[in-house]
C-alpha atoms as a PDB file:
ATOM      1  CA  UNK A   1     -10.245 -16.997  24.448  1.00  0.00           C
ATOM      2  CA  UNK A   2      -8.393 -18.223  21.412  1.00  0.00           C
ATOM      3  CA  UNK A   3      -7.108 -16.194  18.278  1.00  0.00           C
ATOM      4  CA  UNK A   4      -4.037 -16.242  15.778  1.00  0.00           C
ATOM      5  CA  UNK A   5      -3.204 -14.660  12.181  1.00  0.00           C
ATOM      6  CA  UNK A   6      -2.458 -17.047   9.898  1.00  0.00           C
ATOM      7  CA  UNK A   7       0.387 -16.132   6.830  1.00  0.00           C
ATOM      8  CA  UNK A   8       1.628 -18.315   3.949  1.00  0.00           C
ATOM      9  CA  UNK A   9       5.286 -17.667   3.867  1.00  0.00           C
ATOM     10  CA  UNK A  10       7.544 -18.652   1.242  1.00  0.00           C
ATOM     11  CA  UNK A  11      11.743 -19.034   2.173  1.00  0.00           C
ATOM     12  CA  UNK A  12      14.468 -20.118   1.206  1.00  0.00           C
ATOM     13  CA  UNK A  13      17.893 -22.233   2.036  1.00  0.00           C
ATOM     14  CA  UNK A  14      21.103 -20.830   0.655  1.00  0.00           C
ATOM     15  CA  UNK A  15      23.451 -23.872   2.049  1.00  0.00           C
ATOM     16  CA  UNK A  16      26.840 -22.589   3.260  1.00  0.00           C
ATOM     17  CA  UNK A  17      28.621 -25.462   2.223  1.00  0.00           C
ATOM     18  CA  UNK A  18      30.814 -25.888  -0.981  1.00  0.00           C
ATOM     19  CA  UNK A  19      29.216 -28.501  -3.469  1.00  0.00           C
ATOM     20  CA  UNK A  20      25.792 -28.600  -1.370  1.00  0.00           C
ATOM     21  CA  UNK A  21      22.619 -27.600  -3.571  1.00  0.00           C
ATOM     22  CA  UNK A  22      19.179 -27.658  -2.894  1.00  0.00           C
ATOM     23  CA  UNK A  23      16.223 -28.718  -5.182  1.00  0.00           C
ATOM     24  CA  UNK A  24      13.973 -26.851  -4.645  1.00  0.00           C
ATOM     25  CA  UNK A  25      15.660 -24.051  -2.691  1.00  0.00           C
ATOM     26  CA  UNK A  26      12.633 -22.442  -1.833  1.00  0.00           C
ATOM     27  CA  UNK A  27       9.529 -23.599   0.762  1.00  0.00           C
ATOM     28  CA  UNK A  28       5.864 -22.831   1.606  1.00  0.00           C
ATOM     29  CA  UNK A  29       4.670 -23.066   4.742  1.00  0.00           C
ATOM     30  CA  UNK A  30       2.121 -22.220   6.715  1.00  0.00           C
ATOM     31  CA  UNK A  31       3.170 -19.267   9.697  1.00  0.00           C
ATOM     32  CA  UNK A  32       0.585 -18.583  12.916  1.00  0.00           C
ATOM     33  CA  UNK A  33       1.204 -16.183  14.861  1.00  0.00           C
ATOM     34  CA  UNK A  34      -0.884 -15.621  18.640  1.00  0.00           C
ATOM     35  CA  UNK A  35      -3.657 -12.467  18.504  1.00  0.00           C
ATOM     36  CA  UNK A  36      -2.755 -10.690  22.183  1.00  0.00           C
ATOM     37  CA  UNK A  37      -6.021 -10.456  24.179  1.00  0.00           C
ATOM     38  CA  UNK A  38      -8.172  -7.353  23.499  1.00  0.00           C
ATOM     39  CA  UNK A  39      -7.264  -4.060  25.132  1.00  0.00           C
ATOM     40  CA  UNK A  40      -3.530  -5.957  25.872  1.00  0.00           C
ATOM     41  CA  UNK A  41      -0.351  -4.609  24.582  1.00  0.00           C
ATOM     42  CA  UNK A  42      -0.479  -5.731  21.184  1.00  0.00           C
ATOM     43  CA  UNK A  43      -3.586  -6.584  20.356  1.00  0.00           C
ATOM     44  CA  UNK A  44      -3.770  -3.964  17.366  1.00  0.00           C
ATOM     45  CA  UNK A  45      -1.290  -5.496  15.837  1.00  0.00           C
ATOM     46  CA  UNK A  46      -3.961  -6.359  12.730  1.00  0.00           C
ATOM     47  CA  UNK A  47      -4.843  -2.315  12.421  1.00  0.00           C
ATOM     48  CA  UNK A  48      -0.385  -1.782  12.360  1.00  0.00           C
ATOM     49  CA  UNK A  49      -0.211  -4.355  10.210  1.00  0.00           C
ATOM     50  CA  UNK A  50      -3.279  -5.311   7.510  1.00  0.00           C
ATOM     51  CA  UNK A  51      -5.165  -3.304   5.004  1.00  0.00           C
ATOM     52  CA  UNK A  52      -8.284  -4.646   3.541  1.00  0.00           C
ATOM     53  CA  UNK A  53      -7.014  -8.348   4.092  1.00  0.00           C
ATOM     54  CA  UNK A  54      -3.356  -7.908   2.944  1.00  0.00           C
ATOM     55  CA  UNK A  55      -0.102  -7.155   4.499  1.00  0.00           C
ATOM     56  CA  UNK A  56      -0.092  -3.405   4.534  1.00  0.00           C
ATOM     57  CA  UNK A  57       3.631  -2.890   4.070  1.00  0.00           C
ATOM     58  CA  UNK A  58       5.058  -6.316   2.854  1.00  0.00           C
ATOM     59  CA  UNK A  59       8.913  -5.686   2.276  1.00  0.00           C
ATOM     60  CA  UNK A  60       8.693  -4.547   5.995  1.00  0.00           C
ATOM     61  CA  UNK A  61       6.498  -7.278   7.471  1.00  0.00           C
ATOM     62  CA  UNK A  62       9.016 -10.107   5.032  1.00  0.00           C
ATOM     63  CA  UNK A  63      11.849  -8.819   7.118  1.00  0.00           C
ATOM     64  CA  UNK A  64      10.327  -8.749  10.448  1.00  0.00           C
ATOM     65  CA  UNK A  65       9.283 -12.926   9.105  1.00  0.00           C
ATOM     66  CA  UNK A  66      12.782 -13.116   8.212  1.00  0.00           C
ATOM     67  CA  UNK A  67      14.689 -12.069  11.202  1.00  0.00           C
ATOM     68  CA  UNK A  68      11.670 -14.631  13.292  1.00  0.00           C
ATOM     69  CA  UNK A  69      12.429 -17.719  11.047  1.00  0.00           C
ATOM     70  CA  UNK A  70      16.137 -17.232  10.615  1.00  0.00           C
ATOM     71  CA  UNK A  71      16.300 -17.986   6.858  1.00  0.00           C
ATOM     72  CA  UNK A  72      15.527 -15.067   4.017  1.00  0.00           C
ATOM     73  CA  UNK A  73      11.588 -14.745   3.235  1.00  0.00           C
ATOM     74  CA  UNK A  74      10.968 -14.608  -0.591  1.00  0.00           C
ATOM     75  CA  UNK A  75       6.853 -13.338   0.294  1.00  0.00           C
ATOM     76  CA  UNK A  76       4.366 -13.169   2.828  1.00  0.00           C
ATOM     77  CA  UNK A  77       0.735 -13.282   2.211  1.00  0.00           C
ATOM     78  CA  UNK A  78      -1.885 -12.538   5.244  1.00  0.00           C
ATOM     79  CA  UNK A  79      -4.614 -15.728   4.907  1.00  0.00           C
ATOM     80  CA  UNK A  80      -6.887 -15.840   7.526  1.00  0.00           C
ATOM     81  CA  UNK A  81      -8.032 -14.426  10.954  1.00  0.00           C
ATOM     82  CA  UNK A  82      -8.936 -17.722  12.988  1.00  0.00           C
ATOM     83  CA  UNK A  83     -10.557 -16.878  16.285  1.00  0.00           C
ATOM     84  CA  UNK A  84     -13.080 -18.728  18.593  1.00  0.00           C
ATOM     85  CA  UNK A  85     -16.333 -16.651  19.014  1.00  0.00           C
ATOM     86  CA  UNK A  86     -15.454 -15.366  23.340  1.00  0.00           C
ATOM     87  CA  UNK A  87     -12.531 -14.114  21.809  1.00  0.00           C
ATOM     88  CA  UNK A  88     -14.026 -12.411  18.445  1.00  0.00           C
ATOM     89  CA  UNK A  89     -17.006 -10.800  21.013  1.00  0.00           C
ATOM     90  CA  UNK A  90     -14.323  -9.421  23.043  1.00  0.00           C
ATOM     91  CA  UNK A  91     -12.234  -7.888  20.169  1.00  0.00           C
ATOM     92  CA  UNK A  92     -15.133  -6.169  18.571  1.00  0.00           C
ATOM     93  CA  UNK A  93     -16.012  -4.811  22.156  1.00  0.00           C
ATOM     94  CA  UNK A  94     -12.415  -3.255  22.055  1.00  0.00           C
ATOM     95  CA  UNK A  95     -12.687  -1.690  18.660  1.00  0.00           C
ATOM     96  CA  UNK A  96     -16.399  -0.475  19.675  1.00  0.00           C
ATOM     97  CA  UNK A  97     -14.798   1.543  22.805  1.00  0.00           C
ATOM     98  CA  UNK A  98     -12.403   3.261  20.024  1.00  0.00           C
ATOM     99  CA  UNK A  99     -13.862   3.605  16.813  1.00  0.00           C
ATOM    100  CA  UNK A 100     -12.290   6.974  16.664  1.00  0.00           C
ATOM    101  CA  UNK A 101      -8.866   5.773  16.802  1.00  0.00           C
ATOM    102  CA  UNK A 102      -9.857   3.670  13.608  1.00  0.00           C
ATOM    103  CA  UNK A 103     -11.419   6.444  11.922  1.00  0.00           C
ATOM    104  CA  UNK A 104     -14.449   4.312  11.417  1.00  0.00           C
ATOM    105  CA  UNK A 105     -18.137   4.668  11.860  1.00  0.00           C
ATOM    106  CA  UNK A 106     -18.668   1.013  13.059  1.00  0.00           C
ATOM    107  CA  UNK A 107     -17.037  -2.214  14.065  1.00  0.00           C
ATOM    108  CA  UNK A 108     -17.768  -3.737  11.132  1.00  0.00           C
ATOM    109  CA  UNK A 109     -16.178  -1.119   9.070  1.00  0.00           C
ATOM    110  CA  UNK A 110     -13.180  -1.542  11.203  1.00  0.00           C
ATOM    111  CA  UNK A 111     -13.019  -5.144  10.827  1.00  0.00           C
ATOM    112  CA  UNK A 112     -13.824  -5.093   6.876  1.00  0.00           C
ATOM    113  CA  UNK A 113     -11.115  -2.561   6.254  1.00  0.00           C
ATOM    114  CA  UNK A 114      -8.105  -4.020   7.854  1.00  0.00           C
ATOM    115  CA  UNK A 115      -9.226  -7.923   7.584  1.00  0.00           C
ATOM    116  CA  UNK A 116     -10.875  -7.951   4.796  1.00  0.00           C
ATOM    117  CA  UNK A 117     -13.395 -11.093   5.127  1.00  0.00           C
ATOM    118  CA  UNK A 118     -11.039 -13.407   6.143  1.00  0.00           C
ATOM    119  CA  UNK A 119     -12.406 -13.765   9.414  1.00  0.00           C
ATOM    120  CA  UNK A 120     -12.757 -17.282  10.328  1.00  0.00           C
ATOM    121  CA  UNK A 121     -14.569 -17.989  13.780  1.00  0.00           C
ATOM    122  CA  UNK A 122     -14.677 -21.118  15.170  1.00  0.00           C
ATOM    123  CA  UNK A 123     -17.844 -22.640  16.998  1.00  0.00           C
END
């Protein structure tokens, strides 16, 4: 079982040095980050942190980026959930044993309103 949340991330150097510049001073890059295993600590981490395929609160989550990377995060944009299909079966099973706890009527409602329809599964 295989799954990650993939962000675009833009940062940027501010050199320490006297008379050292940077052109450009600020990056894109691409950031993954590991989906926990269903019904693991963790593993709701898209319903904490996404809202109809965006970053729910994004000054938070740019900090959170920041403090990972080392280096100040300018923006943060949610892109895609990449997940093989064992693992994509298993996480709908887990939403399906809670769908109170998502106030949701269905899976799919649960998985349309926090990522959007960036799901991409991989065969």
């Amino acid at each position: 079982m295989d799954a990650r949340y993939v962000f675009a991330v833009r940062f940027r150097l501010d050199p320490d040095a006297s008379g050292v510049t940077l052109e450009p001073r600020e990056f894109e890059t691409r950031l993954y980050r590991r989906a926990d295993p269903p019904g693991e600590e963790g593993w709701q981490f898209f319903r904490d942190n996404l809202w109809r395929g965006d970053i729910g609160d994004e000054r938070y989550f740019r900090k959170l980026t920041s403090e990972a990377l080392g280096v100040p995060v300018t923006s943060v944009e949610y892109r895609a959930f990449e997940t093989d299909e064992e693992y994509y079966d298993a996480l709908k099973g887990e939403i399906g044993d809670d769908l109170a706890a998502f106030k949701a009527d269905s899976v799919s409602e649960v998985v349309s309103k926090y990522l959007g329809s960036s799901v991409e599964v991989q065969r």
